[in-house]
C-alpha atoms as a PDB file:
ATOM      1  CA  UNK A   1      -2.884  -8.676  11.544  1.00  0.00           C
ATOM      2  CA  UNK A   2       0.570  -7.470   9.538  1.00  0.00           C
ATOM      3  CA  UNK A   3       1.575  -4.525  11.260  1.00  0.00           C
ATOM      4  CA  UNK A   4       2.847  -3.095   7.927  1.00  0.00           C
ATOM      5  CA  UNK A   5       0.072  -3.747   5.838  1.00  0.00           C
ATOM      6  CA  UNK A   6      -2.014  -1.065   7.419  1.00  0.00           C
ATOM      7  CA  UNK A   7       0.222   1.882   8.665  1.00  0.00           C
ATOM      8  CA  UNK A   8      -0.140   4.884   5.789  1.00  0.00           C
ATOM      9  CA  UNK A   9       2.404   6.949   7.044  1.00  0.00           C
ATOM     10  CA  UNK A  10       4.447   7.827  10.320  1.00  0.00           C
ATOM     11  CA  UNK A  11       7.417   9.920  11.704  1.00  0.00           C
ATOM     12  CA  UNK A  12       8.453  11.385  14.848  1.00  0.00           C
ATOM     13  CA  UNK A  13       5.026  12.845  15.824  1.00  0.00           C
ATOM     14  CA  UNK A  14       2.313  10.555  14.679  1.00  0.00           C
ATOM     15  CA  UNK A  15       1.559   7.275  12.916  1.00  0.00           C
ATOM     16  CA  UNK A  16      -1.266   6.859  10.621  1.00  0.00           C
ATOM     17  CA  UNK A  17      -3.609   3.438  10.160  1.00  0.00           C
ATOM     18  CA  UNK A  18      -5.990   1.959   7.923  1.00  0.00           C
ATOM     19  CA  UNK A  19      -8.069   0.231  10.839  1.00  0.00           C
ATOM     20  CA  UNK A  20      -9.511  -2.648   9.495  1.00  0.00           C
ATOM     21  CA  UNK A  21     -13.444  -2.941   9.862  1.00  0.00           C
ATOM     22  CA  UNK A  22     -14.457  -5.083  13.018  1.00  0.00           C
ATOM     23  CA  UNK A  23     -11.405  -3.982  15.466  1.00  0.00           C
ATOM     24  CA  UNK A  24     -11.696  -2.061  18.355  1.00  0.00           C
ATOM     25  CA  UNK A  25      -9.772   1.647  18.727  1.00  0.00           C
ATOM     26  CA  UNK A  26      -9.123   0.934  22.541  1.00  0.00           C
ATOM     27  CA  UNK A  27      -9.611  -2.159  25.229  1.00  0.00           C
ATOM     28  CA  UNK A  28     -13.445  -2.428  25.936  1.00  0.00           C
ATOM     29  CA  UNK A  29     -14.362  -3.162  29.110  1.00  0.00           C
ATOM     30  CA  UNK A  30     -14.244  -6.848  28.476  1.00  0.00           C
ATOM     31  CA  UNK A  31     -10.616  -6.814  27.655  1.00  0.00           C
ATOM     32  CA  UNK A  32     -10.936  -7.289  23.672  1.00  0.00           C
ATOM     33  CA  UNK A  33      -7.951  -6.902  21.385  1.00  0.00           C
ATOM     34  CA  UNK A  34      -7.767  -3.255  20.271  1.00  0.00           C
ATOM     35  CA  UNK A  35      -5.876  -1.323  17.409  1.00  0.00           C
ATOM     36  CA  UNK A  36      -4.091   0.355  20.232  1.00  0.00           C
ATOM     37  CA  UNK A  37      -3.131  -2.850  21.977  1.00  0.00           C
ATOM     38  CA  UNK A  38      -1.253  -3.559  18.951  1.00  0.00           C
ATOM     39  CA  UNK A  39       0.716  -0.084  18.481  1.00  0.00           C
ATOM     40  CA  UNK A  40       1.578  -0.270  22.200  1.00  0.00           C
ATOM     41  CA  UNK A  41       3.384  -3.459  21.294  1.00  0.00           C
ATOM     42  CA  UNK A  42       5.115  -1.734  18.436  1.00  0.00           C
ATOM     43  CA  UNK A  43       6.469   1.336  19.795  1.00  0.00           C
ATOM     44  CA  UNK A  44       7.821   2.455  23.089  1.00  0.00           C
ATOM     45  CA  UNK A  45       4.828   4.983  23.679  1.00  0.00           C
ATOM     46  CA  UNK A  46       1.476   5.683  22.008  1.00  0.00           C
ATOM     47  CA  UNK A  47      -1.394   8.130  22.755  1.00  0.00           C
ATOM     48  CA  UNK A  48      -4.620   8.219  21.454  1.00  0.00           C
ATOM     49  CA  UNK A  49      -6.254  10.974  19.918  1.00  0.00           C
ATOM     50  CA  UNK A  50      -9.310   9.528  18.572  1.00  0.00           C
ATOM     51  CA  UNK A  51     -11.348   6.891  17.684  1.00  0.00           C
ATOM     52  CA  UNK A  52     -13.217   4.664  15.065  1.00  0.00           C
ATOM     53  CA  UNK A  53     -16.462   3.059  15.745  1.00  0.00           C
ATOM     54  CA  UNK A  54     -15.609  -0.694  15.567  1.00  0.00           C
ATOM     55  CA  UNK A  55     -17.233  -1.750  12.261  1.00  0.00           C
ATOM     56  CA  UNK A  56     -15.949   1.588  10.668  1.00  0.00           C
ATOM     57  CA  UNK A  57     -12.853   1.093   9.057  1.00  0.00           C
ATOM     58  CA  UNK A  58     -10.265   3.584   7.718  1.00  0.00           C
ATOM     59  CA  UNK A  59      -7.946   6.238   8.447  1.00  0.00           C
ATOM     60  CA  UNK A  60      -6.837   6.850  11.982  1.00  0.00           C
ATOM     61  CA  UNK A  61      -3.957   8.729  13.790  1.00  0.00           C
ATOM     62  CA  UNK A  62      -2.146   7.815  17.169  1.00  0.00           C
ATOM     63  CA  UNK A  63       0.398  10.379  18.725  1.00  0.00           C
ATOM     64  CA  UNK A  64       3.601   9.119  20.068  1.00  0.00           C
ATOM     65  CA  UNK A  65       4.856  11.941  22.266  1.00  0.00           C
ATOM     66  CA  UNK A  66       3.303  13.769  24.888  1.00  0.00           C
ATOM     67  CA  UNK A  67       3.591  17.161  22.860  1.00  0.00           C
ATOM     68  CA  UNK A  68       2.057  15.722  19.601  1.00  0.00           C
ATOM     69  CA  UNK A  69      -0.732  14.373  22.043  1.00  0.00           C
ATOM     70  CA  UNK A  70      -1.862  17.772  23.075  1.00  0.00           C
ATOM     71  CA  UNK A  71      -1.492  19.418  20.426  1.00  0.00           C
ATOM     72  CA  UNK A  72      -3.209  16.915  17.711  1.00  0.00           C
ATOM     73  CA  UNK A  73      -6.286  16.360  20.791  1.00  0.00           C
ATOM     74  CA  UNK A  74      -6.598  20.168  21.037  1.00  0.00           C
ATOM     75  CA  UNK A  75      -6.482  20.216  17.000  1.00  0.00           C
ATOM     76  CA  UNK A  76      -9.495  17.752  16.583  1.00  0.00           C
ATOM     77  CA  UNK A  77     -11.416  18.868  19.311  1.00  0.00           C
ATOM     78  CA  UNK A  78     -10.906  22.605  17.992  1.00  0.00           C
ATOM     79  CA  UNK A  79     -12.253  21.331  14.140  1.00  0.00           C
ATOM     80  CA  UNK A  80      -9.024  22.332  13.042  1.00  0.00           C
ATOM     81  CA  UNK A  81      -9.308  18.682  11.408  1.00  0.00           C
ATOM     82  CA  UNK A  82     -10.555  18.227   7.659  1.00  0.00           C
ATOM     83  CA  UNK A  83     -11.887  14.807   8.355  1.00  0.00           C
ATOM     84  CA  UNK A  84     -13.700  12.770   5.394  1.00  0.00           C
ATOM     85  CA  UNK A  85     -15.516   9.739   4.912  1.00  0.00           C
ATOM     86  CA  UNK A  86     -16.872   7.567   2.324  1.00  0.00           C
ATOM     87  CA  UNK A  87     -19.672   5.205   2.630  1.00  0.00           C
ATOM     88  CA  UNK A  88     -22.672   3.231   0.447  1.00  0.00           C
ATOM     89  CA  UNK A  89     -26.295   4.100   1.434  1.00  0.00           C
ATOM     90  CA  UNK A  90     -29.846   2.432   0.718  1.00  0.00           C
ATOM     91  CA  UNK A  91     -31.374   4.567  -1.891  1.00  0.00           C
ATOM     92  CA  UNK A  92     -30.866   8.299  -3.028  1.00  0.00           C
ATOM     93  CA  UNK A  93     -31.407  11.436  -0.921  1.00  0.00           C
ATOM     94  CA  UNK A  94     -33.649  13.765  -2.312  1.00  0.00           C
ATOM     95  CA  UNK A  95     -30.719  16.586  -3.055  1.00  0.00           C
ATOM     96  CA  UNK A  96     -27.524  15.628  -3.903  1.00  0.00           C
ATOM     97  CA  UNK A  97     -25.145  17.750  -1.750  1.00  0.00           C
ATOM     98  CA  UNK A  98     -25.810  19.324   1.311  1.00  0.00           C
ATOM     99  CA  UNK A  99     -25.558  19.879   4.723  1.00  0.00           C
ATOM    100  CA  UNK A 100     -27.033  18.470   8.166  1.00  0.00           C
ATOM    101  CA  UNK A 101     -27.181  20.162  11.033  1.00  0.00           C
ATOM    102  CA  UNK A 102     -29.239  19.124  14.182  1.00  0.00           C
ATOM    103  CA  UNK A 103     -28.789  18.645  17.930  1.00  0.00           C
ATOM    104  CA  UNK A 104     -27.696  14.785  18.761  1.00  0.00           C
ATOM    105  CA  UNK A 105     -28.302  12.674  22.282  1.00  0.00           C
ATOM    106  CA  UNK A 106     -27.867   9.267  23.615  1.00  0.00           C
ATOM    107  CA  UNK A 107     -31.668   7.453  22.957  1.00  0.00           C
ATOM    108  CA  UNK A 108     -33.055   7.775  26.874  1.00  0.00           C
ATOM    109  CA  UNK A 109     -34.119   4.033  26.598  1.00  0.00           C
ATOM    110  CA  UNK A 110     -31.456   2.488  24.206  1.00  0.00           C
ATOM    111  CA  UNK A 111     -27.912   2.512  25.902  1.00  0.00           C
ATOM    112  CA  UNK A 112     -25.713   3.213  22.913  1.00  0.00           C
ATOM    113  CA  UNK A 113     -27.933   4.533  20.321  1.00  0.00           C
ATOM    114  CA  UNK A 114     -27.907   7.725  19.212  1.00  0.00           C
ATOM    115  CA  UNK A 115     -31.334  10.129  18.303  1.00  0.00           C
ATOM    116  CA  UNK A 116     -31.234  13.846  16.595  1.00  0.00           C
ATOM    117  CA  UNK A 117     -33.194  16.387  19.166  1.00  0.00           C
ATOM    118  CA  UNK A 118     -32.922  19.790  19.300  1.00  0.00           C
ATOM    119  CA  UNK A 119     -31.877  19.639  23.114  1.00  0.00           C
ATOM    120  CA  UNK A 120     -28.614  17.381  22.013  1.00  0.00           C
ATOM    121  CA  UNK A 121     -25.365  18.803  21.246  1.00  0.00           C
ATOM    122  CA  UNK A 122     -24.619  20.369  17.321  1.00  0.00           C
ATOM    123  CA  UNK A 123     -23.596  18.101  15.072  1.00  0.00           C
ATOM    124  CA  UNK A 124     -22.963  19.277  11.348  1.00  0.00           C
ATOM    125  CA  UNK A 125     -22.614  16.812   8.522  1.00  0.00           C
ATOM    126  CA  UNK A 126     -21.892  18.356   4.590  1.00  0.00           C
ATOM    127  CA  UNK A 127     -22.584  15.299   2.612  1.00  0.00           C
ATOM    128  CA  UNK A 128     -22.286  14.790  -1.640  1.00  0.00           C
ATOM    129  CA  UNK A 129     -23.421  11.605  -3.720  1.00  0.00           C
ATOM    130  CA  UNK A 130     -20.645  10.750  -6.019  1.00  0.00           C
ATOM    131  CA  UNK A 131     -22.320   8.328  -7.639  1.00  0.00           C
ATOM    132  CA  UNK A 132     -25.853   6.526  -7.855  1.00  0.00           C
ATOM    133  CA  UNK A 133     -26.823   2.798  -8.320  1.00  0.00           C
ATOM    134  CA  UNK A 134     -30.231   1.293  -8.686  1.00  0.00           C
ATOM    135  CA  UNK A 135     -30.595   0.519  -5.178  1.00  0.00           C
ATOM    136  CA  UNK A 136     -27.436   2.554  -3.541  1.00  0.00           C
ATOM    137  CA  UNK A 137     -25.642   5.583  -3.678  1.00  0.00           C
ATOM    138  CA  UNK A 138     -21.833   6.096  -2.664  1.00  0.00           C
ATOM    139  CA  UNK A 139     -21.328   8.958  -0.775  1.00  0.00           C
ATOM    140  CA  UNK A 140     -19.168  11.671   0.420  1.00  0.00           C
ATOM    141  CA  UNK A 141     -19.231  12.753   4.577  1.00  0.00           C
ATOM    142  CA  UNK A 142     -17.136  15.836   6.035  1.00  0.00           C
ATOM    143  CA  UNK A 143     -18.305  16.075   9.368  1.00  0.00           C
ATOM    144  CA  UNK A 144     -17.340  19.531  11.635  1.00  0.00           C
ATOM    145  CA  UNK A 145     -17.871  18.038  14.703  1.00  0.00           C
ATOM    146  CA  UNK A 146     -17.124  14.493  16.273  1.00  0.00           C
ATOM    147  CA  UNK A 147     -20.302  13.510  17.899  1.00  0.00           C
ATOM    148  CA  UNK A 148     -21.049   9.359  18.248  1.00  0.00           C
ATOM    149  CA  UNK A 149     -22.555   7.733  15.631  1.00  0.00           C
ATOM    150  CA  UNK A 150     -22.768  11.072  13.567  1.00  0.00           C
ATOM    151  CA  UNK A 151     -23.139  10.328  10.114  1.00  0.00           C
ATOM    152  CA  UNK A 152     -24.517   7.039  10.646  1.00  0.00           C
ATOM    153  CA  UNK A 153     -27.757   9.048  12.390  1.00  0.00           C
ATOM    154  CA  UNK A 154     -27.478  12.091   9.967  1.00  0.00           C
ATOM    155  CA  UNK A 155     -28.008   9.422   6.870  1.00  0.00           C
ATOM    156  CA  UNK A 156     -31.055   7.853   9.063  1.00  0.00           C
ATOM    157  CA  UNK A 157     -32.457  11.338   9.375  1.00  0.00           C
ATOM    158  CA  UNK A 158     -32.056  11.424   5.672  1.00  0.00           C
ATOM    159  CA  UNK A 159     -33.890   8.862   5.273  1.00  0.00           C
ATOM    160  CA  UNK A 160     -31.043   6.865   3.380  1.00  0.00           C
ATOM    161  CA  UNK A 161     -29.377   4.891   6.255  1.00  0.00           C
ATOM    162  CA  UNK A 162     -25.966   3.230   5.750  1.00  0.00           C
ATOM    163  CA  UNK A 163     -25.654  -0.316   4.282  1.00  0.00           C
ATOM    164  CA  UNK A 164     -24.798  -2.798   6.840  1.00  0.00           C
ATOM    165  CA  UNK A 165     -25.894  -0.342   9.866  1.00  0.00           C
ATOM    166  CA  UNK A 166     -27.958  -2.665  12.891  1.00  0.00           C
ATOM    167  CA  UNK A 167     -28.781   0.156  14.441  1.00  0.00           C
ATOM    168  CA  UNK A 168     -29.957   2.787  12.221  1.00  0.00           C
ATOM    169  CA  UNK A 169     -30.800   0.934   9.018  1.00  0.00           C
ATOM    170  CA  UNK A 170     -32.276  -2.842   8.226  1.00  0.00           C
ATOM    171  CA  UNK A 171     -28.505  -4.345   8.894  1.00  0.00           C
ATOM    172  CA  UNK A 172     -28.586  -6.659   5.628  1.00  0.00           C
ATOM    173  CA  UNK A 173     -25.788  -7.438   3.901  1.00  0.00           C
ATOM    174  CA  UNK A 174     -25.035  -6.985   0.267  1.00  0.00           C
ATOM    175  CA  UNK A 175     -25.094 -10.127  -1.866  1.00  0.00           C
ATOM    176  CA  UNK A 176     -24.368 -10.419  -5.080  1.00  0.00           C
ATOM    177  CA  UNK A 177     -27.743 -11.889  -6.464  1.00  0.00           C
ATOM    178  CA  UNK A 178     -28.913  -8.245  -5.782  1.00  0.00           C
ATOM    179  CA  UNK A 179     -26.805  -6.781  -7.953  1.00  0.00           C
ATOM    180  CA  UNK A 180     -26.767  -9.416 -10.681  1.00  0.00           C
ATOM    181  CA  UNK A 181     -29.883 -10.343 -12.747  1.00  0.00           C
ATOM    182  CA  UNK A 182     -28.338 -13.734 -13.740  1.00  0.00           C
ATOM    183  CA  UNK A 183     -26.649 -15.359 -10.337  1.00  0.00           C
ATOM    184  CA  UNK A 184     -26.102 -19.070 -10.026  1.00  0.00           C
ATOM    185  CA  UNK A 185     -24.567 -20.477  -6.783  1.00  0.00           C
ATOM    186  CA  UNK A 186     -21.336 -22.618  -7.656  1.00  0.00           C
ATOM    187  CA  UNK A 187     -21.740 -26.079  -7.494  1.00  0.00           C
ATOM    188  CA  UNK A 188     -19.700 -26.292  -3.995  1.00  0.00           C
ATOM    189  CA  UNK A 189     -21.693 -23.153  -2.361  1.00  0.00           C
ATOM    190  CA  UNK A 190     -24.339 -24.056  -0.074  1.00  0.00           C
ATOM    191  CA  UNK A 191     -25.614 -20.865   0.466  1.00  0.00           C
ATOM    192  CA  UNK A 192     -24.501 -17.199  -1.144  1.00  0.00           C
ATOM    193  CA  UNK A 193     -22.002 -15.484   1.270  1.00  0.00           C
ATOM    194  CA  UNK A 194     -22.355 -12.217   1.100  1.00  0.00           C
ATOM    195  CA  UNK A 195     -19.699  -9.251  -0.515  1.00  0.00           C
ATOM    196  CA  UNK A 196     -20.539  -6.463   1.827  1.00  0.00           C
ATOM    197  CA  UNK A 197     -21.117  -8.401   5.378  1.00  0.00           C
ATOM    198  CA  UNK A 198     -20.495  -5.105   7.925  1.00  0.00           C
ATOM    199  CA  UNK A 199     -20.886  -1.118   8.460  1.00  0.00           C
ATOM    200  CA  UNK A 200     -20.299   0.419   4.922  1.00  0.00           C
ATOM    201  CA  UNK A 201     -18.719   3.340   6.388  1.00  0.00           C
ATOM    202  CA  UNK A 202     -14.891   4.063   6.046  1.00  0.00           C
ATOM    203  CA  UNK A 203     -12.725   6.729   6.916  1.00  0.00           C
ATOM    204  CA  UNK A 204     -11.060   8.361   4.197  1.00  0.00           C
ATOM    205  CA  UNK A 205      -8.887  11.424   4.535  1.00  0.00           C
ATOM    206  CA  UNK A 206      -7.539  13.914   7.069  1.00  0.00           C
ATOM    207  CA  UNK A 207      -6.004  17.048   6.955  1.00  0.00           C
ATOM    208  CA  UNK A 208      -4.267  18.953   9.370  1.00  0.00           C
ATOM    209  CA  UNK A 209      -1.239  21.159  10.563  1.00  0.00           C
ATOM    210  CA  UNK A 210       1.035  19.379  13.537  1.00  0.00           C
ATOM    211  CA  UNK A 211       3.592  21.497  13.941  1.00  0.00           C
ATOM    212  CA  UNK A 212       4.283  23.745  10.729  1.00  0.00           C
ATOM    213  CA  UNK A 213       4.311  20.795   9.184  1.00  0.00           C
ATOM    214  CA  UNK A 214       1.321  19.890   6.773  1.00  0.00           C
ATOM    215  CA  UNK A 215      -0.399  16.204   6.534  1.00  0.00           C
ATOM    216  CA  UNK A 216      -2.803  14.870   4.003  1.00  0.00           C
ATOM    217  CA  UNK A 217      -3.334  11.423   4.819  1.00  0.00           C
ATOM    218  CA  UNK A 218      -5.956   9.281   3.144  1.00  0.00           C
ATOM    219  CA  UNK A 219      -6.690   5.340   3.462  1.00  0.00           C
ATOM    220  CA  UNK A 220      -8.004   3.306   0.534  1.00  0.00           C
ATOM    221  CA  UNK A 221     -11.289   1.596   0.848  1.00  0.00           C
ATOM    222  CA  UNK A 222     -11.086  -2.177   1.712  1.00  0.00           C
ATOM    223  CA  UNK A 223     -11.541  -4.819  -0.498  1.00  0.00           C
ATOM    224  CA  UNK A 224     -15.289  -5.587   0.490  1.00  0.00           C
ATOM    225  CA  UNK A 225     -16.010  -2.300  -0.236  1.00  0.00           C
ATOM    226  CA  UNK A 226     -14.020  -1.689  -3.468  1.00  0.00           C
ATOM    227  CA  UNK A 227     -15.718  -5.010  -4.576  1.00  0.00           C
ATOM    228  CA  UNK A 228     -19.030  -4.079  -4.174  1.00  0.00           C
ATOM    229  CA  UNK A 229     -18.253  -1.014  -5.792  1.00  0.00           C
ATOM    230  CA  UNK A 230     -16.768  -2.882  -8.783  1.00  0.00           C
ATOM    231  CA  UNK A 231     -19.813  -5.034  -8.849  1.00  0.00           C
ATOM    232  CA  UNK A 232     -22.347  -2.379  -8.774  1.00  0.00           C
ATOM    233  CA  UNK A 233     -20.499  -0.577 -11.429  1.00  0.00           C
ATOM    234  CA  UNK A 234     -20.908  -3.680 -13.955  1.00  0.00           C
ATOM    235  CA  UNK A 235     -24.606  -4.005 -13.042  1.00  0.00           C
ATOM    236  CA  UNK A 236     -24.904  -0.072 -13.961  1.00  0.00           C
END
């Protein structure tokens, strides 16, 4: 990993990252490499504030004082935090804008899985289709609070569960030869690898004041993504 490849923005307060898909926020348990691992390396002190499911990539913020600790923690627990994410579902919900609101808890059998149930605690999801594909839709999240697994259970509740998602959709990848009528294999491919192979969930944008001061920090979608995108686009 190039340190500078995926920092959006920093200064004396914060420093904003485009976490790549498939790395951890923190240290699990086991002692796996983590996005903060590698900050603490970088800088003489770093704080988290919050974190990204580990197939999720996107924008993510780390404090480095103690001061822009508490006040960014008390800001996103507070949803004083615009937070946005983009993502590619199986089909098309049945309205296209819209908001979900419904109680979430951990499944009572299934350690780390998520169910809605009215007994759980709030979590409200607006979501918008910005644009639909024959077997997809790409799609818009702003979620007011920052419950596990939120939007990846709101779009199951939908009934249009995130591409890539093992535990609330099928998990399949995206090949091409879905998306293209006329697909041949090149003559040194043994088998089609596929463009989408993870979680197609990223996060986009937040906005916030730290401060006085006002940030609007977004993260491009990563290449799988944007070529999938590109892809599905032709096909349309």
């Amino acid at each position: 990993m190039k340190p500078n490849d995926y920092i959006i923005f920093e200064d004396e307060h914060l420093v904003a990252i485009n976490k790549p898909a498939g790395m951890l926020t923190i240290p699990d348990r086991k002692g796996s490499s983590s996005l903060k691992d590698w900050l603490a390396a970088r800088y003489e002190n770093i704080l988290t504030v919050h974190r990204l499911d580990r197939d999720t990539s996107g924008m993510i913020v780390f404090a480095k004082t103690e001061a822009a600790h508490r006040q960014l923690s008390q800001l996103f627990e507070g949803r004083d935090v615009a937070k946005y994410y983009v993502g590619l579902v199986l089909g098309q919900p049945s309205q296209p804008s819209g908001t979900i609101s419904t109680g979430l808890m951990e499944h009572p059998v299934k350690k780390g899985m998520m169910v809605t149930h009215a007994k759980g605690k709030l979590s409200v999801t607006d979501y918008e289709v910005l644009e639909t594909f024959r077997q997809f839709s790409w799609m818009q999240f702003r979620i007011h609070t920052g419950r596990m697994h939120q939007i990846r259970v709101h779009m199951k509740h939908l009934g249009t569960p995130l591409v890539g998602d093992e535990l609330y959709g099928d998990g399949k990848p995206v090949l091409l030869s879905s998306i293209k009528n006329r697909y041949n294999l090149s003559k040194v491919e043994l088998e089609e690898r596929p463009i989408l192979a993870r979680l197609a969930l990223h996060s986009w944008k937040l906005s916030f004041t730290l401060f006085g001061k006002t940030y609007n920090l977004e993260a491009e979608p990563p290449k799988d993504i944007r070529a999938t995108l590109q892809q599905l686009r032709k096909a349309k």
